[in-house]
C-alpha atoms as a PDB file:
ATOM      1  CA  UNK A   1       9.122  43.115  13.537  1.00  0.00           C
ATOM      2  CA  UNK A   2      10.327  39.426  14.006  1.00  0.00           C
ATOM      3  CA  UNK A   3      13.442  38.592  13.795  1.00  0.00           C
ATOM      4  CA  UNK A   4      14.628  34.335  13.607  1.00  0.00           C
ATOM      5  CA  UNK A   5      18.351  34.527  13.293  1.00  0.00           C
ATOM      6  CA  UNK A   6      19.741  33.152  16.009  1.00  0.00           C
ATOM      7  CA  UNK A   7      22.665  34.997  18.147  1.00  0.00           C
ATOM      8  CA  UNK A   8      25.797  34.434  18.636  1.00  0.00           C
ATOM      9  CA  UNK A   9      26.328  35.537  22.371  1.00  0.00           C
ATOM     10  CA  UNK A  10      30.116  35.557  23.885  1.00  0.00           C
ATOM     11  CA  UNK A  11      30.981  36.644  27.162  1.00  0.00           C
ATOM     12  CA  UNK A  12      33.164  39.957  27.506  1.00  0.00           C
ATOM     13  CA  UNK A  13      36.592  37.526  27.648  1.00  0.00           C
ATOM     14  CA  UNK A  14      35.413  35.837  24.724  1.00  0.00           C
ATOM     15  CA  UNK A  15      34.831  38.117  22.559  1.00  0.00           C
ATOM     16  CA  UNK A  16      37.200  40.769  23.160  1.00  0.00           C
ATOM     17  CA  UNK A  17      39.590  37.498  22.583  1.00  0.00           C
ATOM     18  CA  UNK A  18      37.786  37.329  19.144  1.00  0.00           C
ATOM     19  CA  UNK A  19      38.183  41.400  18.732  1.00  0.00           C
ATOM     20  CA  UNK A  20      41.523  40.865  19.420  1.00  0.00           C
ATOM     21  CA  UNK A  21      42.209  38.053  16.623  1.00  0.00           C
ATOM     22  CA  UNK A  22      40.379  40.390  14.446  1.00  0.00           C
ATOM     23  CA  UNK A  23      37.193  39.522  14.348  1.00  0.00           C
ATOM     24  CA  UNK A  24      34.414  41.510  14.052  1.00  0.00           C
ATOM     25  CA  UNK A  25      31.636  41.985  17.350  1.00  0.00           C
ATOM     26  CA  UNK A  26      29.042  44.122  18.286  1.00  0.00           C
ATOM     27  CA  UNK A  27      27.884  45.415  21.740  1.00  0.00           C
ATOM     28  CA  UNK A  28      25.712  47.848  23.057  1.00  0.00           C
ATOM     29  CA  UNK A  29      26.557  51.447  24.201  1.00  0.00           C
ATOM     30  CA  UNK A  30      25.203  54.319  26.212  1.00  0.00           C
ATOM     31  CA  UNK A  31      23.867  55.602  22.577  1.00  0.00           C
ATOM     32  CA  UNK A  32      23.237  53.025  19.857  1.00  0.00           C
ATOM     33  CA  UNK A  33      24.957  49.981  19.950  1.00  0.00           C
ATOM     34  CA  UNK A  34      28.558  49.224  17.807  1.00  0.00           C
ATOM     35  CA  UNK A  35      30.156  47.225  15.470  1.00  0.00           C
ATOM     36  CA  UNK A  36      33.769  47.037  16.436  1.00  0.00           C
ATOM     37  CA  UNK A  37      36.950  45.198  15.517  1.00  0.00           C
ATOM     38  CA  UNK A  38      40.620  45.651  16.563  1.00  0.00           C
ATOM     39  CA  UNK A  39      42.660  48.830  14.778  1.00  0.00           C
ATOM     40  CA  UNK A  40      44.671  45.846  13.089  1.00  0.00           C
ATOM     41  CA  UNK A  41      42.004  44.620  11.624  1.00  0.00           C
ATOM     42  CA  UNK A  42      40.017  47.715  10.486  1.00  0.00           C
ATOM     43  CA  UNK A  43      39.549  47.247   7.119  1.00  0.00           C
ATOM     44  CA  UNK A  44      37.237  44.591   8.146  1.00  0.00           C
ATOM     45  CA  UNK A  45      35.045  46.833   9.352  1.00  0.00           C
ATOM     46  CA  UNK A  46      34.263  48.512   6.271  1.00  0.00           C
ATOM     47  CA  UNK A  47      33.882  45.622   4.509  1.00  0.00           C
ATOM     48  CA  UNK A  48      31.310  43.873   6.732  1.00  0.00           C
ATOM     49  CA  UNK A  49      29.320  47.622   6.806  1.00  0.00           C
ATOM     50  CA  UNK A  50      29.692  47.757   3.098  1.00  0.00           C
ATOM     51  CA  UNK A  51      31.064  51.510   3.945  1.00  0.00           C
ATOM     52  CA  UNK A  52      32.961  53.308   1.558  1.00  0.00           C
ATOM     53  CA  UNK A  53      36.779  54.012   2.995  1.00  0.00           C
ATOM     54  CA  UNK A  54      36.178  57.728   2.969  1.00  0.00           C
ATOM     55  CA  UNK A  55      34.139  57.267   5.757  1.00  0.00           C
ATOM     56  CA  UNK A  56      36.533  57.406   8.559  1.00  0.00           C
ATOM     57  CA  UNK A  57      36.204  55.085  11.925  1.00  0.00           C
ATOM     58  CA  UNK A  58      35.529  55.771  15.370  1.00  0.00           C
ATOM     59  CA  UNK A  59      38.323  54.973  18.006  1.00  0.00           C
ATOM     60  CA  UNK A  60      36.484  53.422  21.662  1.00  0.00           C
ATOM     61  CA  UNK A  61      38.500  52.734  24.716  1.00  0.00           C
ATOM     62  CA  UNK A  62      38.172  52.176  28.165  1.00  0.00           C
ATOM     63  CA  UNK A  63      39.415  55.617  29.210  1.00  0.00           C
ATOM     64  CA  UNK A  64      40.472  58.807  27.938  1.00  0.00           C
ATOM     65  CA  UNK A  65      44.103  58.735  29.096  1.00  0.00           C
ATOM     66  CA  UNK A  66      44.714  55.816  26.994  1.00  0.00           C
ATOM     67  CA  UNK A  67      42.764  57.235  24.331  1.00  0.00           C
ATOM     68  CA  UNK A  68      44.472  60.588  24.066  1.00  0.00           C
ATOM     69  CA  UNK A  69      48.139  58.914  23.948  1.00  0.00           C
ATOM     70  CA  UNK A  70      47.267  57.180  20.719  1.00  0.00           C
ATOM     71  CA  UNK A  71      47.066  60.381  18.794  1.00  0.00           C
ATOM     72  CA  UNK A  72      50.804  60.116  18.015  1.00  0.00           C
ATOM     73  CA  UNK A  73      51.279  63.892  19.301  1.00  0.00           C
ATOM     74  CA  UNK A  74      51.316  65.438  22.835  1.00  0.00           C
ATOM     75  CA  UNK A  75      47.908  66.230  23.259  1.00  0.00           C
ATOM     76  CA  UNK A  76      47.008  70.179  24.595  1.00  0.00           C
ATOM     77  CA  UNK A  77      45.177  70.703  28.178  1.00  0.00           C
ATOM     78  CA  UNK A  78      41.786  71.352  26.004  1.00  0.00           C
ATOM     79  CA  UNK A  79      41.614  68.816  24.586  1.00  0.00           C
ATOM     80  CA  UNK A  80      42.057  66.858  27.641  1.00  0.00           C
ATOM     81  CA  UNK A  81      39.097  69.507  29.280  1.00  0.00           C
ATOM     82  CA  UNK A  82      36.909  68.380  26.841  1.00  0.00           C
ATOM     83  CA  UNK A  83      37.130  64.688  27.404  1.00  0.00           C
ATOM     84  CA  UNK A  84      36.807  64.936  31.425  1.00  0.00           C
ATOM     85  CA  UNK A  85      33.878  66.834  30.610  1.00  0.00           C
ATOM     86  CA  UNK A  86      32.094  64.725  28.159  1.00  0.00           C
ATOM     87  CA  UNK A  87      33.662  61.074  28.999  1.00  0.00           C
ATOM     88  CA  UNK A  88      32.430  58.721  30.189  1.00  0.00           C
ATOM     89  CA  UNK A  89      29.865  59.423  27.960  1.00  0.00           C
ATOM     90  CA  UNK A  90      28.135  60.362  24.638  1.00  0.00           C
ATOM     91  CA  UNK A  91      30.515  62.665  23.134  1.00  0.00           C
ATOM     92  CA  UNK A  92      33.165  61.726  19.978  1.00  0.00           C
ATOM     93  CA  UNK A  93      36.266  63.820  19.758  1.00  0.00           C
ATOM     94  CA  UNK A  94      37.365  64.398  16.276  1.00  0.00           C
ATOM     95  CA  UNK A  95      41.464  65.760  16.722  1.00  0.00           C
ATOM     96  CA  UNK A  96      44.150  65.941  14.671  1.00  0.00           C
ATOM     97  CA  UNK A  97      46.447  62.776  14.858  1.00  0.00           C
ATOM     98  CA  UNK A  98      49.330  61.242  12.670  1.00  0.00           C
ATOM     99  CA  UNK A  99      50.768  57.767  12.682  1.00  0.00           C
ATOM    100  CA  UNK A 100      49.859  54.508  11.655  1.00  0.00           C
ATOM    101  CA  UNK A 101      46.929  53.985  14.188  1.00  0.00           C
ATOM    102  CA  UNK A 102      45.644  56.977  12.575  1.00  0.00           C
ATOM    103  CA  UNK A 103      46.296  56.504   8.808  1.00  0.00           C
ATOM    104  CA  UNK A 104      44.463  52.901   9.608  1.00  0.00           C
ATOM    105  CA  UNK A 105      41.345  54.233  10.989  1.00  0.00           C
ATOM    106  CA  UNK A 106      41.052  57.586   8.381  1.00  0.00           C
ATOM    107  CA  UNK A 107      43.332  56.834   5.722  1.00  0.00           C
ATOM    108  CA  UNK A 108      44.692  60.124   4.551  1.00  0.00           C
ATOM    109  CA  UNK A 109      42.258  62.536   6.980  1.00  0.00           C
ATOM    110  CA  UNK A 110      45.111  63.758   9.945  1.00  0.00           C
ATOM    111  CA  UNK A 111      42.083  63.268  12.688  1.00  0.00           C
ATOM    112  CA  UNK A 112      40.932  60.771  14.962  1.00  0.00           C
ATOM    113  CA  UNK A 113      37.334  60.524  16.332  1.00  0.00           C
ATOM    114  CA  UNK A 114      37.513  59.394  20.299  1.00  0.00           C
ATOM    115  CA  UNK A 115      34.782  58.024  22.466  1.00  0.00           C
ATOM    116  CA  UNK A 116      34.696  56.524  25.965  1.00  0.00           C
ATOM    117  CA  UNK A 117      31.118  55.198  26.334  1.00  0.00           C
ATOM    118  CA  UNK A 118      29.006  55.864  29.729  1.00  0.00           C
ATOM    119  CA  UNK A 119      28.390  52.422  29.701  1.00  0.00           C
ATOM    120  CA  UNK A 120      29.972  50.194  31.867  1.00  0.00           C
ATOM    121  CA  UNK A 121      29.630  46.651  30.283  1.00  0.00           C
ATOM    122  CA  UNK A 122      30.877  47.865  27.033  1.00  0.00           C
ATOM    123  CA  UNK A 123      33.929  49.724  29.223  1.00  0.00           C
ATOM    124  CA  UNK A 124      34.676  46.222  30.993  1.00  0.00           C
ATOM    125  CA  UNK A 125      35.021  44.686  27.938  1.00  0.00           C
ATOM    126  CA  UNK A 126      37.483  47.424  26.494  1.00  0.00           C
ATOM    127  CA  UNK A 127      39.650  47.033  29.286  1.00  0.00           C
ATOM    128  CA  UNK A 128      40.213  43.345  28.112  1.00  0.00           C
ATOM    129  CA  UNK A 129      40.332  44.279  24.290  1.00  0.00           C
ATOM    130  CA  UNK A 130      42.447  47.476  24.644  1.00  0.00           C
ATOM    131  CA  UNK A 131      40.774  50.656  22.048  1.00  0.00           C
ATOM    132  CA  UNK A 132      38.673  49.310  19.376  1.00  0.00           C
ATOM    133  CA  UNK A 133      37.931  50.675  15.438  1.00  0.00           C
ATOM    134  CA  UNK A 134      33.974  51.334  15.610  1.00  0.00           C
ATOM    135  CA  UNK A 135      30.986  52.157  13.842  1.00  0.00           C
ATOM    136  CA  UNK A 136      27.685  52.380  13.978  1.00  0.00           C
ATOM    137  CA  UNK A 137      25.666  48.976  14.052  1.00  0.00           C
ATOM    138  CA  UNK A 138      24.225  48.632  10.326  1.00  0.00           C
ATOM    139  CA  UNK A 139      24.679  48.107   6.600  1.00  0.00           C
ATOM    140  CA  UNK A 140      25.901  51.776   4.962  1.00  0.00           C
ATOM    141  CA  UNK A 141      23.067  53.928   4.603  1.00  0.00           C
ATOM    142  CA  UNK A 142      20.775  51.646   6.278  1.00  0.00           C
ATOM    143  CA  UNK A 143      19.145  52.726   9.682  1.00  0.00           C
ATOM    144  CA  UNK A 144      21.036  51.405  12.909  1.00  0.00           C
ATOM    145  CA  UNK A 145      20.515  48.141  14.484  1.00  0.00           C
ATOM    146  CA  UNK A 146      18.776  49.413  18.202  1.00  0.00           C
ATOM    147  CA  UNK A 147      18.773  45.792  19.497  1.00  0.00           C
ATOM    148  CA  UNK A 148      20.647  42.512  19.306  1.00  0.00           C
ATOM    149  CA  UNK A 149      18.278  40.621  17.188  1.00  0.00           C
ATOM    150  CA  UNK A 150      17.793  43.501  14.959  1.00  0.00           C
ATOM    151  CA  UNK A 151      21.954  42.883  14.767  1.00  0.00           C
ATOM    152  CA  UNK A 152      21.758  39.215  13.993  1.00  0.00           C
ATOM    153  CA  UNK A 153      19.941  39.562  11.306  1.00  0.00           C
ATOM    154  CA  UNK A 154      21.454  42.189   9.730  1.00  0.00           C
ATOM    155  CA  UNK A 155      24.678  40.332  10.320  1.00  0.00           C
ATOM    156  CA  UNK A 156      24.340  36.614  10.638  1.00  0.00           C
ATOM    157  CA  UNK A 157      27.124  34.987  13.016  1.00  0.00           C
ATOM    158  CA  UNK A 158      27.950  37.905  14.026  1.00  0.00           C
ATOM    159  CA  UNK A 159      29.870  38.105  17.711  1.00  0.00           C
ATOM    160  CA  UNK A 160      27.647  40.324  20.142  1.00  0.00           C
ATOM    161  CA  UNK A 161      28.122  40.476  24.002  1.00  0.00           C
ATOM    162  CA  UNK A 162      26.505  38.435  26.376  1.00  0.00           C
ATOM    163  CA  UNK A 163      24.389  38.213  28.527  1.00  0.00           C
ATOM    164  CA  UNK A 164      20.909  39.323  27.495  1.00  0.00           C
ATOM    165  CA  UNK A 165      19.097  42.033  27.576  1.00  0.00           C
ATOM    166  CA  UNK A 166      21.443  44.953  27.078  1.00  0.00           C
ATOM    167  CA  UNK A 167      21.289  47.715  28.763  1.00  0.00           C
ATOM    168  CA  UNK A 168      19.518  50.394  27.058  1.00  0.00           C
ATOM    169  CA  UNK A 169      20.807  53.071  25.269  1.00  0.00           C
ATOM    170  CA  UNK A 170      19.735  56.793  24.293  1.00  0.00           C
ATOM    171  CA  UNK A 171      18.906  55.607  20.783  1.00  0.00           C
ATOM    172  CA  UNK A 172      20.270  59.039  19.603  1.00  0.00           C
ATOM    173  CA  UNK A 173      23.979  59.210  18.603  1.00  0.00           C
ATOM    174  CA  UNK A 174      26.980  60.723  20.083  1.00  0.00           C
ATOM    175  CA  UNK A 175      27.428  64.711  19.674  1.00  0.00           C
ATOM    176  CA  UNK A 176      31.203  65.196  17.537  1.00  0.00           C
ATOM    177  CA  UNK A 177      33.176  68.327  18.475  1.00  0.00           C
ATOM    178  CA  UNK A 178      35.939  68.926  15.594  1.00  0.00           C
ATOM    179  CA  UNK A 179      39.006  70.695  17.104  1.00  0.00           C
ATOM    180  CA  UNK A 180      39.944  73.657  15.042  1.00  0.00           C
ATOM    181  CA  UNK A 181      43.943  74.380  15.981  1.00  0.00           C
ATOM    182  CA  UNK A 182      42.946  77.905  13.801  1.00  0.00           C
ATOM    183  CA  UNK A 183      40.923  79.876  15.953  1.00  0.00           C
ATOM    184  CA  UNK A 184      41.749  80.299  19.654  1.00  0.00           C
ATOM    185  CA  UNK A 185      38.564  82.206  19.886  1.00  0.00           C
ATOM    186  CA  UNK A 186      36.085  79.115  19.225  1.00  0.00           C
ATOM    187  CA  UNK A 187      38.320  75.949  19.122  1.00  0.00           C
ATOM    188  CA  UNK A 188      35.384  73.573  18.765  1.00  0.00           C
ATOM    189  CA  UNK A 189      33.528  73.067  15.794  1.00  0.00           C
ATOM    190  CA  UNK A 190      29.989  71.305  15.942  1.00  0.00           C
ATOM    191  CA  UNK A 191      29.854  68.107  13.629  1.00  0.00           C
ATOM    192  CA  UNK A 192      26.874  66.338  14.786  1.00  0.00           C
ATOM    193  CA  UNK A 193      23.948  67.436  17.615  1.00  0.00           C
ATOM    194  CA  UNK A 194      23.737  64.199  19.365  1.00  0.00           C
ATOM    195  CA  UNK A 195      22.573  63.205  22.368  1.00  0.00           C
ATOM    196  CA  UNK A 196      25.017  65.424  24.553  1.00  0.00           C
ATOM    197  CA  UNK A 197      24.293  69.368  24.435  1.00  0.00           C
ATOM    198  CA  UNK A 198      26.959  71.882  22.691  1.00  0.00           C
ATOM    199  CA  UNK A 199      26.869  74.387  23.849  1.00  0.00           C
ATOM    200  CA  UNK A 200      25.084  73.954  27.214  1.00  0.00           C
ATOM    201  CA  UNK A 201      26.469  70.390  28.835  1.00  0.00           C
ATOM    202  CA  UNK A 202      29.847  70.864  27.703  1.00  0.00           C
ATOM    203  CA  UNK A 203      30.567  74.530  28.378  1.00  0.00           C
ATOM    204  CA  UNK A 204      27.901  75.037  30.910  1.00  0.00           C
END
């Protein structure tokens, strides 16, 4: 497929600068690539996606430490397990979390979704923007965007990373592991079979 739409390429200062200011950007990831756009400025997200608000966002940051202390409770030694054994890398987190960072990015839901990507362009570039709301890169209910042009011309203008070529990604999308605080015996709860193995990688 051709694609003429020209793109809009910022280095990692730039755009997490624009991130920042609430713009919306894209980049790619050790999976698919994102959309992403500060917490501030979430609802922007869902409009440029066309995404019904029901559909909750994913939190990215540069590390899990930072990532777990945004949950607006004291986070238990599993769920910090977990993370060292699936971050960097593709694995989302769904846990319970209250506060406004929370109510922003899942209005009404009590949970979070987490990610630190294994990639380490897209990590760089989080340590300048500080966490980001994310999604995946397309139009709701639309297949994802796998590659930059495919992104500008879904998106026109829109903000992607730079340089060229990206590195390349899976193509398959993160595994989720729910936490369940209501059984000790099984705490995790299987969401999505993604690119990361549960059980097998993560319990292995």
């Amino acid at each position: 497929m051709a694609f003429d739409s020209p793109l809009n390429l910022l280095a990692a200062a730039a755009l997490a600068e624009r991130l920042r200011a609430g713009e919306v950007g894209a980049f790619p990831t050790d999976t698919l690539p994102a959309l992403a756009v500060s917490t501030a400025a979430a609802a922007a997200l869902w409009q440029l996606k066309q995404r019904p608000a029901r559909k909750p966002l994913i939190l990215l940051g540069a590390d899990g430490a930072s990532l777990l202390a945004l949950l607006g409770m004291e986070a238990p030694p599993a769920w910090g397990a977990m993370a060292a054994r699936g971050w960097p890398g593709a694995l989302t987190l769904v846990l319970p979390a209250r506060g406004p960072l929370a109510e922003a990015l899942n209005p009404g839901g009590g949970s979070l979704g987490l990610r630190v990507p294994a990639c380490g362009r897209t990590r760089a570039l989080l340590r300048l923007s500080g966490p980001l709301a994310s999604s995946s890169a397309n139009l709701s209910g639309q297949p994802p965007c796998t590659s930059p042009e495919a992104l500008a011309a879904a998106f026109p203008g829109l903000a992607l990373l730079g340089p060229l070529p990206w590195p390349r990604g899976s193509g398959l999308a993160s595994t989720v592991l729910a936490w369940q605080a209501g059984n000790p015996t099984d705490p995790w709860r299987l969401l999505r079979q993604g690119a990361v193995e549960f059980p097998g990688e993560l319990l292995g």
